[in-house]
PDB file of N, CA and C in Angstrom:
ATOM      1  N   UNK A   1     -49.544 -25.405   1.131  1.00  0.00           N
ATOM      2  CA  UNK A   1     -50.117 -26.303   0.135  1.00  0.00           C
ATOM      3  C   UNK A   1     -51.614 -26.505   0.417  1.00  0.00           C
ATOM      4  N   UNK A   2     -52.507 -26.772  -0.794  1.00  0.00           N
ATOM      5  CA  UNK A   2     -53.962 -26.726  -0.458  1.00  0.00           C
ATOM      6  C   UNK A   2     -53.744 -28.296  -1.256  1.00  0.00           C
ATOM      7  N   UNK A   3     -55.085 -28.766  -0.784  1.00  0.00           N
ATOM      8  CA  UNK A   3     -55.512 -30.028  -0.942  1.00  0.00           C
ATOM      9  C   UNK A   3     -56.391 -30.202  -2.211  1.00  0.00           C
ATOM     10  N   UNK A   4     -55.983 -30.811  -3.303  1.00  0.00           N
ATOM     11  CA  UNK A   4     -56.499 -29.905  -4.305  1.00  0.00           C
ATOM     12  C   UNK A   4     -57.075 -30.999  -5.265  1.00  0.00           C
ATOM     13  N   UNK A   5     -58.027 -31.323  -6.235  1.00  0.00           N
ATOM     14  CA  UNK A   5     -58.450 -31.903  -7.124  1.00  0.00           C
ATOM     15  C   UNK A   5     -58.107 -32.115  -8.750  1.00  0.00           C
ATOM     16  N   UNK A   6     -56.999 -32.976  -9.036  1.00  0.00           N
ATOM     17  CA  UNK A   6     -56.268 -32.343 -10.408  1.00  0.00           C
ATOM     18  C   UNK A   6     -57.061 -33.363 -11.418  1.00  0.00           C
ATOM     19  N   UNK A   7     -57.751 -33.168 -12.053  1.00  0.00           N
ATOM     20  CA  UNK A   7     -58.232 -33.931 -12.904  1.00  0.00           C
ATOM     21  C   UNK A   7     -57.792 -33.501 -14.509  1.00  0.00           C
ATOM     22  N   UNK A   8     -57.765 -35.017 -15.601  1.00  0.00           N
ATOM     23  CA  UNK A   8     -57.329 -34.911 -16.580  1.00  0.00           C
ATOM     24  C   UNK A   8     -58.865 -35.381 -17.493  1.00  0.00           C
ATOM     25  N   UNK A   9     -59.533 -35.234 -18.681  1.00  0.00           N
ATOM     26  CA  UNK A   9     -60.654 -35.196 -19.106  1.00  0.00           C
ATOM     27  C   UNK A   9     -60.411 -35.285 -20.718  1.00  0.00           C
ATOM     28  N   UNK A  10     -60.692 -36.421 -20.902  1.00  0.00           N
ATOM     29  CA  UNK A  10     -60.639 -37.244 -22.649  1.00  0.00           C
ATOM     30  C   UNK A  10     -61.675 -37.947 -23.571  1.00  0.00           C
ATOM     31  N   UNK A  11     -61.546 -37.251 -24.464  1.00  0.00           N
ATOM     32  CA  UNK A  11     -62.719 -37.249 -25.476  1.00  0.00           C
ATOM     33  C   UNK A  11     -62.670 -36.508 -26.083  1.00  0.00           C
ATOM     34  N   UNK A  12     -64.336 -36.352 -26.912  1.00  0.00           N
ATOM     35  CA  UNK A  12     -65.089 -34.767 -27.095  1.00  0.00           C
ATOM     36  C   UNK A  12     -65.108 -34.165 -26.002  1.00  0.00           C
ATOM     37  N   UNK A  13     -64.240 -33.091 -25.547  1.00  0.00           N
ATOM     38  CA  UNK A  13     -64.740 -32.354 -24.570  1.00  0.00           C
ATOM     39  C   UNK A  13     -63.616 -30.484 -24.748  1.00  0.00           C
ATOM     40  N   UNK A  14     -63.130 -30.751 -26.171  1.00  0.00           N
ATOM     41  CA  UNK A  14     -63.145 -29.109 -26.829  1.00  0.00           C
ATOM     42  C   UNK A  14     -64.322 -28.682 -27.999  1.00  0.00           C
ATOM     43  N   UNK A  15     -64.264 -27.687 -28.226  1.00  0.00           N
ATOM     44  CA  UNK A  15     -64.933 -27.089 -28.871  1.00  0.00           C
ATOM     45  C   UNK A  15     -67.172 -27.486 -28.540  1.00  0.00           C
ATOM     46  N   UNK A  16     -67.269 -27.992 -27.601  1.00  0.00           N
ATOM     47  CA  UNK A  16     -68.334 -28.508 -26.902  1.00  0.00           C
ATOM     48  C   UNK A  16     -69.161 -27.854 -25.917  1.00  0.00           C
ATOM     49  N   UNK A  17     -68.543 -26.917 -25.148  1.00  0.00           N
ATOM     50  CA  UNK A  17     -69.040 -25.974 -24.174  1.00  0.00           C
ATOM     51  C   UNK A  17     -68.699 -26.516 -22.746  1.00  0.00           C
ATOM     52  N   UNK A  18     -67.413 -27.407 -22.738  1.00  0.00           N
ATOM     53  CA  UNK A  18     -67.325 -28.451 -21.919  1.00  0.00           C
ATOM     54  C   UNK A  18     -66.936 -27.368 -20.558  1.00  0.00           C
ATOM     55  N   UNK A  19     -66.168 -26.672 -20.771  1.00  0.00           N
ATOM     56  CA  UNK A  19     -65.167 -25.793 -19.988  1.00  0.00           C
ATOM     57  C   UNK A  19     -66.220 -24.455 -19.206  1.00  0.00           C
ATOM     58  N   UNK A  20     -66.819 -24.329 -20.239  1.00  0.00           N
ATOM     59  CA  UNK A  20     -68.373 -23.215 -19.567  1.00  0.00           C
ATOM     60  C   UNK A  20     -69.137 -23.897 -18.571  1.00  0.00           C
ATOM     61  N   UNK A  21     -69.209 -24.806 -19.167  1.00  0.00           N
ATOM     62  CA  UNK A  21     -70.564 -25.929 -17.895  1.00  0.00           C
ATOM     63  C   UNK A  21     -69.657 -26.163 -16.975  1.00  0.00           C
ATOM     64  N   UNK A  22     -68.189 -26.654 -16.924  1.00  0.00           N
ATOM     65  CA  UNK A  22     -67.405 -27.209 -15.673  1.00  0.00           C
ATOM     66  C   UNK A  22     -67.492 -25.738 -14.590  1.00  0.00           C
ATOM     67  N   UNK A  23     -67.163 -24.965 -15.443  1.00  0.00           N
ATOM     68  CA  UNK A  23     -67.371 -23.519 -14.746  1.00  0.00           C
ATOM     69  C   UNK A  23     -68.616 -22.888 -13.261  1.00  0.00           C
ATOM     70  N   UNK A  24     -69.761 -23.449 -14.309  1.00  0.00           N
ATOM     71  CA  UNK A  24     -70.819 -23.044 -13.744  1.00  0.00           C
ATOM     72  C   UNK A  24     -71.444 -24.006 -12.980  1.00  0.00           C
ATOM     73  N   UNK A  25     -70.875 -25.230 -13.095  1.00  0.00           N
ATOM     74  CA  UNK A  25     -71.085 -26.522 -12.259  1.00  0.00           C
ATOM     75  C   UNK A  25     -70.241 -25.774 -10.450  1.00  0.00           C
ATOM     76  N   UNK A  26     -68.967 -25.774 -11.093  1.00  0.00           N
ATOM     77  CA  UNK A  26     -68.358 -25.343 -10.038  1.00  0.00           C
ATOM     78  C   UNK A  26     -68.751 -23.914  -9.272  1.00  0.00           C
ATOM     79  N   UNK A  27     -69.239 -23.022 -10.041  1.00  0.00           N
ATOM     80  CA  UNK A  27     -69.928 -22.057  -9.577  1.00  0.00           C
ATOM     81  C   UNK A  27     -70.948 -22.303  -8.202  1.00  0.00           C
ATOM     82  N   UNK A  28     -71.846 -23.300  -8.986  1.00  0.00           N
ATOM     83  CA  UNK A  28     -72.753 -23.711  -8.148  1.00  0.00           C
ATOM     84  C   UNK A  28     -72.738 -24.111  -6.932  1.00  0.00           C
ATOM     85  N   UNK A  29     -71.718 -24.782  -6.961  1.00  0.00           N
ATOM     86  CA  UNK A  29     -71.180 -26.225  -5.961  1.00  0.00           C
ATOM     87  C   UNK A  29     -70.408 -25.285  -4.927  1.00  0.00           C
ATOM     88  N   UNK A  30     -69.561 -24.129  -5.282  1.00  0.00           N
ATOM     89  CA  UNK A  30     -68.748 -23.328  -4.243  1.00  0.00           C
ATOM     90  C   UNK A  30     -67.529 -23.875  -4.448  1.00  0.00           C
ATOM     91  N   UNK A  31     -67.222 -24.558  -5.661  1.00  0.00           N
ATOM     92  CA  UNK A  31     -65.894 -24.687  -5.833  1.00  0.00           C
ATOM     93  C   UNK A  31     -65.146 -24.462  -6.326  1.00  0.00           C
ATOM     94  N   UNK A  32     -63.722 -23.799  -5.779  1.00  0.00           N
ATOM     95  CA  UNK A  32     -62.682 -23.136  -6.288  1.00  0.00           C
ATOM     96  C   UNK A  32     -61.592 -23.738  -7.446  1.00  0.00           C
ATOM     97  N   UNK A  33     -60.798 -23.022  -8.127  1.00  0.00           N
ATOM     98  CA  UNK A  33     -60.192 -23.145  -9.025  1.00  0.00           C
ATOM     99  C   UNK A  33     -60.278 -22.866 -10.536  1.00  0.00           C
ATOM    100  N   UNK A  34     -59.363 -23.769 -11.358  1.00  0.00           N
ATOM    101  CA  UNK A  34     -59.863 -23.055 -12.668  1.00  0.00           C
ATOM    102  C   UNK A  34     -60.050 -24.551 -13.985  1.00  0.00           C
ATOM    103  N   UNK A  35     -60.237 -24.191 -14.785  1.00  0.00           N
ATOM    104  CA  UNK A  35     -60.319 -24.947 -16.287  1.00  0.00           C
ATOM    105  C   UNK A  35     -59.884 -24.910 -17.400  1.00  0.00           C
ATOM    106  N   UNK A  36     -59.205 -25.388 -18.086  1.00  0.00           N
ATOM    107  CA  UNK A  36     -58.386 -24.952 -19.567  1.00  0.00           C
ATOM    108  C   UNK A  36     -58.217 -26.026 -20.451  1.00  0.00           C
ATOM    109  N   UNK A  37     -58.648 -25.786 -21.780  1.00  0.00           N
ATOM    110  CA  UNK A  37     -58.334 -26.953 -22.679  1.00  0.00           C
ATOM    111  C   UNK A  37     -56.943 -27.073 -23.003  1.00  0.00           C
ATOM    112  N   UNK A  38     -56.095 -28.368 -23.164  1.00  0.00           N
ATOM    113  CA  UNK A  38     -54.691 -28.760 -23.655  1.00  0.00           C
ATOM    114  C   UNK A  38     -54.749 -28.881 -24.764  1.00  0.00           C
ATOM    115  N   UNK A  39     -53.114 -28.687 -25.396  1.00  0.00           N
ATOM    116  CA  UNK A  39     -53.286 -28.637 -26.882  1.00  0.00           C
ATOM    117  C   UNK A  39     -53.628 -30.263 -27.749  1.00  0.00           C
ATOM    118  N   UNK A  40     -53.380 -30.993 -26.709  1.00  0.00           N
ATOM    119  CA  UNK A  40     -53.848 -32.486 -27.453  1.00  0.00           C
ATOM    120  C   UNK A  40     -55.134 -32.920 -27.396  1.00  0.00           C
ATOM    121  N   UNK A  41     -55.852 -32.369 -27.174  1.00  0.00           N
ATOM    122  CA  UNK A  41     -57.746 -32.510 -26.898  1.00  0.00           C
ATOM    123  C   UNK A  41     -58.225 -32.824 -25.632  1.00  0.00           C
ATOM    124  N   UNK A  42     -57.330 -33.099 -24.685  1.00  0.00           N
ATOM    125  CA  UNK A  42     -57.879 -32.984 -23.189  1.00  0.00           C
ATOM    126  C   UNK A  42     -58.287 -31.715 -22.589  1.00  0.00           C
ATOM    127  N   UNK A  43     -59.022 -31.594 -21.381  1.00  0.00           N
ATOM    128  CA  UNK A  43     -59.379 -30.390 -20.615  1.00  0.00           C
ATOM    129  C   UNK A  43     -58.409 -31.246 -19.121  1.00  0.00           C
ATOM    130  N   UNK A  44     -58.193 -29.821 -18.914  1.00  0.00           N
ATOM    131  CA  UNK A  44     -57.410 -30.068 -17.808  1.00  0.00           C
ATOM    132  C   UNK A  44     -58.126 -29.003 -16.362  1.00  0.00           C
ATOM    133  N   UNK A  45     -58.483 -30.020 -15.083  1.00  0.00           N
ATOM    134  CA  UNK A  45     -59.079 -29.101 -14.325  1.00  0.00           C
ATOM    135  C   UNK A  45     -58.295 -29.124 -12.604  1.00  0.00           C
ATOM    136  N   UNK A  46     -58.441 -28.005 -12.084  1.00  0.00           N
ATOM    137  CA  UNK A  46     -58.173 -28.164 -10.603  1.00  0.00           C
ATOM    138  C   UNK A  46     -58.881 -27.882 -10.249  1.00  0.00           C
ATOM    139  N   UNK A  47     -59.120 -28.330  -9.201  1.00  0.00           N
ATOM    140  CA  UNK A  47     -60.662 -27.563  -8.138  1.00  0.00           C
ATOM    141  C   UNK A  47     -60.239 -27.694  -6.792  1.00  0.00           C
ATOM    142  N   UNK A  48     -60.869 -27.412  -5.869  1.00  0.00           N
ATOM    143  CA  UNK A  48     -60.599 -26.999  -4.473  1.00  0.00           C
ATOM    144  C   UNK A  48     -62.129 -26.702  -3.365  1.00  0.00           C
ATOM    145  N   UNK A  49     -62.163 -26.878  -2.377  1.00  0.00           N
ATOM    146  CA  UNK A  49     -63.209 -27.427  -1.664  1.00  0.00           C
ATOM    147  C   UNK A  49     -63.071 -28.382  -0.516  1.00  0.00           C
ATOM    148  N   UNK A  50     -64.690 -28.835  -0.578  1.00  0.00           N
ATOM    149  CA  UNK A  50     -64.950 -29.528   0.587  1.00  0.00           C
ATOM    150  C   UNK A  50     -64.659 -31.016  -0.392  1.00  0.00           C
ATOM    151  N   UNK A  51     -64.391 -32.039   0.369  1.00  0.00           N
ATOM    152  CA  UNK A  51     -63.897 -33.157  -0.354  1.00  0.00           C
ATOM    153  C   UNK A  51     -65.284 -34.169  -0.963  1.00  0.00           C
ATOM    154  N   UNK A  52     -66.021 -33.630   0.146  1.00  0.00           N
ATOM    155  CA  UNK A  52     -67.503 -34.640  -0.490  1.00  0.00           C
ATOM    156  C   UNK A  52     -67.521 -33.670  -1.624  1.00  0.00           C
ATOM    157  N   UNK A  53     -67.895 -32.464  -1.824  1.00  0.00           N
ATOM    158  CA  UNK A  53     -67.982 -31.938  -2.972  1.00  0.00           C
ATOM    159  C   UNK A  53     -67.489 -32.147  -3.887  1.00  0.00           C
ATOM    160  N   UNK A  54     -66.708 -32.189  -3.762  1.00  0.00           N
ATOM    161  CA  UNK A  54     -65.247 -32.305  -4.672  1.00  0.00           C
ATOM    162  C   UNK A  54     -65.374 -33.963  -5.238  1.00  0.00           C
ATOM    163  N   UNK A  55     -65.907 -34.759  -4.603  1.00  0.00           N
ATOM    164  CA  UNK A  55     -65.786 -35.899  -5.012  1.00  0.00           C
ATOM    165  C   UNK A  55     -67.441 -36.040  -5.723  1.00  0.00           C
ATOM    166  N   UNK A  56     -68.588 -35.275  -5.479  1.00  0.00           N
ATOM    167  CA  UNK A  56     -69.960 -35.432  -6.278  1.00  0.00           C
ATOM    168  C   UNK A  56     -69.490 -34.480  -7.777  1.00  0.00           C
ATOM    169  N   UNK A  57     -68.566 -33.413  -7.440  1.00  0.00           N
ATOM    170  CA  UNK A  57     -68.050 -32.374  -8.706  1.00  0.00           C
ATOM    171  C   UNK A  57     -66.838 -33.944  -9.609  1.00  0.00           C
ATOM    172  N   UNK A  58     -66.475 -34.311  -9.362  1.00  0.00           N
ATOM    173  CA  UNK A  58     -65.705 -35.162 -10.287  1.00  0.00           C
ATOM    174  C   UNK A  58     -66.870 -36.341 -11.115  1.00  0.00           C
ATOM    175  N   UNK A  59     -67.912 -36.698 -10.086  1.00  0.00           N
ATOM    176  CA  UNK A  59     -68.929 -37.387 -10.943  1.00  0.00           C
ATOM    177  C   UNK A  59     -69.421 -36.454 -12.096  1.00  0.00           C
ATOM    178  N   UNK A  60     -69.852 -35.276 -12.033  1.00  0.00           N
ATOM    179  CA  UNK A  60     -70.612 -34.338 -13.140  1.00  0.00           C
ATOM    180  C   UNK A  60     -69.406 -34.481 -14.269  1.00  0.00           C
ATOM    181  N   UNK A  61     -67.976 -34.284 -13.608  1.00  0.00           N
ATOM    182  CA  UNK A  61     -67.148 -33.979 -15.112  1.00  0.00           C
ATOM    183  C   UNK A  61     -66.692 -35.417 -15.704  1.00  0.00           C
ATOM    184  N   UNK A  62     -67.086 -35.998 -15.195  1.00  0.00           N
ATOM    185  CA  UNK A  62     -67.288 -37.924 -15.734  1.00  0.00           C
ATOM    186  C   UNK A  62     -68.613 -37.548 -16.920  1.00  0.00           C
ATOM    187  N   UNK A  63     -69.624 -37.133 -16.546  1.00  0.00           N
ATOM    188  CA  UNK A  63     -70.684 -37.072 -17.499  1.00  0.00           C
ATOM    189  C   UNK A  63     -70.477 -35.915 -18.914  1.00  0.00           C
ATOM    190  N   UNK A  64     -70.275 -34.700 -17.812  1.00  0.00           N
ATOM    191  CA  UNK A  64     -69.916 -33.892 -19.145  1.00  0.00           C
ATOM    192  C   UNK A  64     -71.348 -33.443 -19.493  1.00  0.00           C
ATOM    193  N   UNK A  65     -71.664 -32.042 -20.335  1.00  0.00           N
ATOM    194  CA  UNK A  65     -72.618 -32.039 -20.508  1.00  0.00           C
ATOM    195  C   UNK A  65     -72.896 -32.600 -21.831  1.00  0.00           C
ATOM    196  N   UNK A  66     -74.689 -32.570 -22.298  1.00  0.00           N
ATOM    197  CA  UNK A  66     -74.799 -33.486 -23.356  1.00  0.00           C
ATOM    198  C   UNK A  66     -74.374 -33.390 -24.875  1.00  0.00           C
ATOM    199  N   UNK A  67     -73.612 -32.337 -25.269  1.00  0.00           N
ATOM    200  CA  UNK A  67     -72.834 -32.039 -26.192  1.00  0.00           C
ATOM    201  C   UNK A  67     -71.830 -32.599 -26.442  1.00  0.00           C
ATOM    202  N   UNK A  68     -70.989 -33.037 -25.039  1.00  0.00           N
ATOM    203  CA  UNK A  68     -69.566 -33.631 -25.205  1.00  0.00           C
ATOM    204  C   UNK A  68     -69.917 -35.591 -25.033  1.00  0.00           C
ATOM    205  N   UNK A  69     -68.872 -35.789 -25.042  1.00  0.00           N
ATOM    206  CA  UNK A  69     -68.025 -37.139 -24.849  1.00  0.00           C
ATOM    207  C   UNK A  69     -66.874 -37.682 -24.419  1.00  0.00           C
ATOM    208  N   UNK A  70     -67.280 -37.499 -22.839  1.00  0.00           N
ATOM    209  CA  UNK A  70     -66.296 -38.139 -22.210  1.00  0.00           C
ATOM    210  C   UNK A  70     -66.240 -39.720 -22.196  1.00  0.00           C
ATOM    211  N   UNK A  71     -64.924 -39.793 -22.762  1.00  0.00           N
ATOM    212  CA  UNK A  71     -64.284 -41.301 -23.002  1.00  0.00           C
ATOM    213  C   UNK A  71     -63.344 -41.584 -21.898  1.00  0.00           C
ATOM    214  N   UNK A  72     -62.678 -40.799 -20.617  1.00  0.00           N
ATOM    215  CA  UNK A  72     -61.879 -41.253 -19.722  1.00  0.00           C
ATOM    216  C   UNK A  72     -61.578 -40.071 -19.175  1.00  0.00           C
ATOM    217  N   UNK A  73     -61.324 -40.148 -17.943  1.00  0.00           N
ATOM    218  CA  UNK A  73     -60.772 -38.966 -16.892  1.00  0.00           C
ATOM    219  C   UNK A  73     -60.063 -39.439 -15.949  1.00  0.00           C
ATOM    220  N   UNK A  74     -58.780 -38.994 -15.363  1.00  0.00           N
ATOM    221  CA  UNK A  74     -57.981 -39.350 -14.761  1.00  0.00           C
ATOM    222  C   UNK A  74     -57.767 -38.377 -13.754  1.00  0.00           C
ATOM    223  N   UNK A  75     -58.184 -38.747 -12.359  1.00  0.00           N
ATOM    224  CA  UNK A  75     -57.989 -37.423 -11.004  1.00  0.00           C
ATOM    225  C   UNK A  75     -56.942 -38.256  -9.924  1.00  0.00           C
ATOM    226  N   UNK A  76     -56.193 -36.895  -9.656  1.00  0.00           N
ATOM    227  CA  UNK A  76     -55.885 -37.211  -8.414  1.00  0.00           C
ATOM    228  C   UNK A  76     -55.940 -36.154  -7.328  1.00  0.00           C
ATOM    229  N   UNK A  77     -55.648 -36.432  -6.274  1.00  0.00           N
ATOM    230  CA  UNK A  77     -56.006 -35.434  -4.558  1.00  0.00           C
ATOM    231  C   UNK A  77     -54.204 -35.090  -5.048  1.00  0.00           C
ATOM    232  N   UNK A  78     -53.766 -33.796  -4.958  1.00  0.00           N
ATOM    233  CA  UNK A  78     -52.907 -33.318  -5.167  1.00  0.00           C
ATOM    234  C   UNK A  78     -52.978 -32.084  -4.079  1.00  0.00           C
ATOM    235  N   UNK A  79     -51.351 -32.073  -3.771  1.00  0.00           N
ATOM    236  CA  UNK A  79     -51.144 -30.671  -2.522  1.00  0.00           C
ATOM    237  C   UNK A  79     -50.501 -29.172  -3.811  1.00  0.00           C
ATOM    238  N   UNK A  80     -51.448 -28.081  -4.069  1.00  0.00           N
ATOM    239  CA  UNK A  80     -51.408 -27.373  -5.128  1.00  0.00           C
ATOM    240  C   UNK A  80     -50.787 -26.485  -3.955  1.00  0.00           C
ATOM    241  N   UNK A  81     -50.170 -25.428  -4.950  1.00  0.00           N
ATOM    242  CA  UNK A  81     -48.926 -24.407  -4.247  1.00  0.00           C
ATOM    243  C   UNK A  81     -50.089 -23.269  -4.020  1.00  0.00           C
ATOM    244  N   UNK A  82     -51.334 -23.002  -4.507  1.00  0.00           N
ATOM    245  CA  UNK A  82     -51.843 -21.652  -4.411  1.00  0.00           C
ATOM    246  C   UNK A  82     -53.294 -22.222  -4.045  1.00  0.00           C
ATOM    247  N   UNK A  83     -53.891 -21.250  -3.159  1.00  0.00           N
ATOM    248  CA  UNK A  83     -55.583 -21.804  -2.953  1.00  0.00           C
ATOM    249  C   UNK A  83     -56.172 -20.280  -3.666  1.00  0.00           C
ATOM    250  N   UNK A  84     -57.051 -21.028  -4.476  1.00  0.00           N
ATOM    251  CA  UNK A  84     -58.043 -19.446  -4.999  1.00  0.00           C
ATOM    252  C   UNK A  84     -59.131 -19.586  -4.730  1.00  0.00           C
ATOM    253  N   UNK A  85     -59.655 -18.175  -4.986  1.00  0.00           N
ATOM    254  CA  UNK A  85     -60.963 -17.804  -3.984  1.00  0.00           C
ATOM    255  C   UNK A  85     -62.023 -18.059  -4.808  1.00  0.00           C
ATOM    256  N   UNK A  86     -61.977 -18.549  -5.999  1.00  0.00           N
ATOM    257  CA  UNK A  86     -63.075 -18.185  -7.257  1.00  0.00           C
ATOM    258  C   UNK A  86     -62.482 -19.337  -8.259  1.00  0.00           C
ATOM    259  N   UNK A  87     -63.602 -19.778  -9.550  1.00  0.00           N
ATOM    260  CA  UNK A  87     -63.342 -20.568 -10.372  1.00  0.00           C
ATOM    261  C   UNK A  87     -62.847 -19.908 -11.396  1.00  0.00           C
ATOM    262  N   UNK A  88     -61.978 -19.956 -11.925  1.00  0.00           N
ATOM    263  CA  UNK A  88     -61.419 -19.408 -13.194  1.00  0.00           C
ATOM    264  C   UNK A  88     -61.688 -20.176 -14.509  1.00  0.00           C
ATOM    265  N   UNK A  89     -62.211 -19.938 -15.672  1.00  0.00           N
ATOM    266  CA  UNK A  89     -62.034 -20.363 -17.297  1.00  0.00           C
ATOM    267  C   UNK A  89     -60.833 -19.764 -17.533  1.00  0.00           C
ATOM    268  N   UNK A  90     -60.039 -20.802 -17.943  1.00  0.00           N
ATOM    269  CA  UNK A  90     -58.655 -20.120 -18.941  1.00  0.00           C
ATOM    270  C   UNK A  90     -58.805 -20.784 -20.114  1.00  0.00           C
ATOM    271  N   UNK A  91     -58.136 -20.047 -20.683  1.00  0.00           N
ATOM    272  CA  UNK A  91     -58.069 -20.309 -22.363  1.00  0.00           C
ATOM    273  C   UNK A  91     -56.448 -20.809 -22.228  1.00  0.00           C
TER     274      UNK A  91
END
């Protein structure tokens, strides 16, 4: 089990570029995992890392970039069954 970052993300944050920027945020930062929009208008994210990171990377997806509108996000520290080496965009 990896120690893992499960966050839930509500608002404007489909059709926005929300999921590209979380991407390249995480790119930046060295943090693992992936991103995918749900069919009820949330983005749904895991990430993986160092925990300070991981905890300055949950402030950015609180903001969102300036296209979207985040209205609420819900994370928790979760033990995930798989650790990946790279950030993934899923559709």
């Amino acid at each position: 089990m990896t120690r893992s970052l499960h966050c839930l993300v509500m608002g404007k944050v489909q059709g926005v570029g929300y999921r590209a920027w979380v991407k390249d945020i995480a790119d930046k930062k060295g943090i693992n995992g992936w991103v995918r929009n749900l069919s009820d208008g949330r983005v749904e994210v895991l990430a993986q890392g160092d925990e300070k990171v991981l905890e300055e990377f949950k402030e950015y997806l609180t903001r969102g970039p300036v296209t979207s509108q985040v209205e609420d996000i819900k994370c928790d520290h979760i033990d995930y069954d798989k650790e990946y080496s790279y950030f993934e965009l899923r559709i």
